[in-house]
Protein backbone atom coordinates (compact mmCIF):
# COMPACT_ATOMS: atom_id res chain seq x y z
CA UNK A 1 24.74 -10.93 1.76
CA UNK A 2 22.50 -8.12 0.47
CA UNK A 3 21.93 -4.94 2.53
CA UNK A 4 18.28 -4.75 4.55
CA UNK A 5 16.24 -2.65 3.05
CA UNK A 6 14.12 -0.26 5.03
CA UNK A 7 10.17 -1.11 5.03
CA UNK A 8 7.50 1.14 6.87
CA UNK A 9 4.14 0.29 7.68
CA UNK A 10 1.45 3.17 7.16
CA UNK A 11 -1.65 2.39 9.26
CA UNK A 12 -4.76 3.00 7.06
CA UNK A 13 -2.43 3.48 4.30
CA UNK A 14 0.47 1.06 1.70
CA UNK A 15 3.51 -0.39 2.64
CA UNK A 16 6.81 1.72 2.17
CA UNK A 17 10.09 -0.18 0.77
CA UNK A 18 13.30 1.46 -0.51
CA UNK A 19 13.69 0.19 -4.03
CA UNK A 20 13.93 -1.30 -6.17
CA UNK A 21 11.89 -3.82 -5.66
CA UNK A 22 9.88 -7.09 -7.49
CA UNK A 23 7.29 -8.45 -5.97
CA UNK A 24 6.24 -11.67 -6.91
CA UNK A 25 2.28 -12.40 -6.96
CA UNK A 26 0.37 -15.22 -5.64
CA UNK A 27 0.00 -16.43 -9.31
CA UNK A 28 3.72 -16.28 -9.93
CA UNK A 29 3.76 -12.90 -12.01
CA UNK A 30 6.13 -10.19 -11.15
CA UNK A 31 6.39 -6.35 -10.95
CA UNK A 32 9.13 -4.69 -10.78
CA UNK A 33 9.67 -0.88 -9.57
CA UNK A 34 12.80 0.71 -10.13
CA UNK A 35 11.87 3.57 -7.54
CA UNK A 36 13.69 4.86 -4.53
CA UNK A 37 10.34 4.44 -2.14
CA UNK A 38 7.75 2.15 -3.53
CA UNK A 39 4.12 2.10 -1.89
CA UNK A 40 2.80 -1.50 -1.97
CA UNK A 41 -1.29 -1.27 -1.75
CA UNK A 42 -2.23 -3.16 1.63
CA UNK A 43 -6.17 -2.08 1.01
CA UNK A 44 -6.81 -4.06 -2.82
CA UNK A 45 -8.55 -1.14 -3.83
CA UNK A 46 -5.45 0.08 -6.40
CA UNK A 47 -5.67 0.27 -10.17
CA UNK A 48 -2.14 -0.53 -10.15
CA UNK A 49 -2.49 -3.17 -7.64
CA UNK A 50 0.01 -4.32 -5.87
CA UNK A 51 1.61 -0.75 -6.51
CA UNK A 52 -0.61 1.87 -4.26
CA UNK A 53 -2.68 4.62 -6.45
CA UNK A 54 -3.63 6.30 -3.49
CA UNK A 55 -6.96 4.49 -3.59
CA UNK A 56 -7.01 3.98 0.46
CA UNK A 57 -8.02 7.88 0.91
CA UNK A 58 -10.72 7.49 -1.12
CA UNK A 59 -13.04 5.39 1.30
CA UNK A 60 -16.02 6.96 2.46
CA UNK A 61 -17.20 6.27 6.39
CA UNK A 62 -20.65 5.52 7.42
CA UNK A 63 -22.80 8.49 8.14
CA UNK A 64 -22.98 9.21 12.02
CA UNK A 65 -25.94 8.57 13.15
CA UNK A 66 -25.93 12.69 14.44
CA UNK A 67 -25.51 11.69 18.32
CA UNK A 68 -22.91 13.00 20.28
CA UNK A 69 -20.77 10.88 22.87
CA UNK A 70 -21.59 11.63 25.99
């Protein structure tokens, strides 16, 4: 039996796993990353998709609408 690897979740951000790693696609191609930390793109906006370019920090929010909370 292999060793678990160690996977982290970033909210608003990828997917951490120790690799190496290959991850198989939906249409049954492969990538394969021969890192020590790989960053899996949870937000489809990568160039390198399913590898994470960083893409995520990139979004822009709505403009407020200039009220304050009360």
């Amino acid at each position: 039996m292999t060793e678990p690897r160690a996977v982290r979740v970033v909210q608003g951000g990828p997917i951490l796993i120790e690799g190496p790693v290959s991850i198989e696609l939906t249409d049954g191609s492969t990538v394969e990353s021969d890192r020590f930390m790989v960053a899996v793109c949870t937000c489809r906006r990568s160039k390198t998709y399913p590898l994470c370019d960083t893409s995520h920090r990139k979004v822009t929010r709505p403009a407020q609408s200039g009220k304050r909370p009360a």
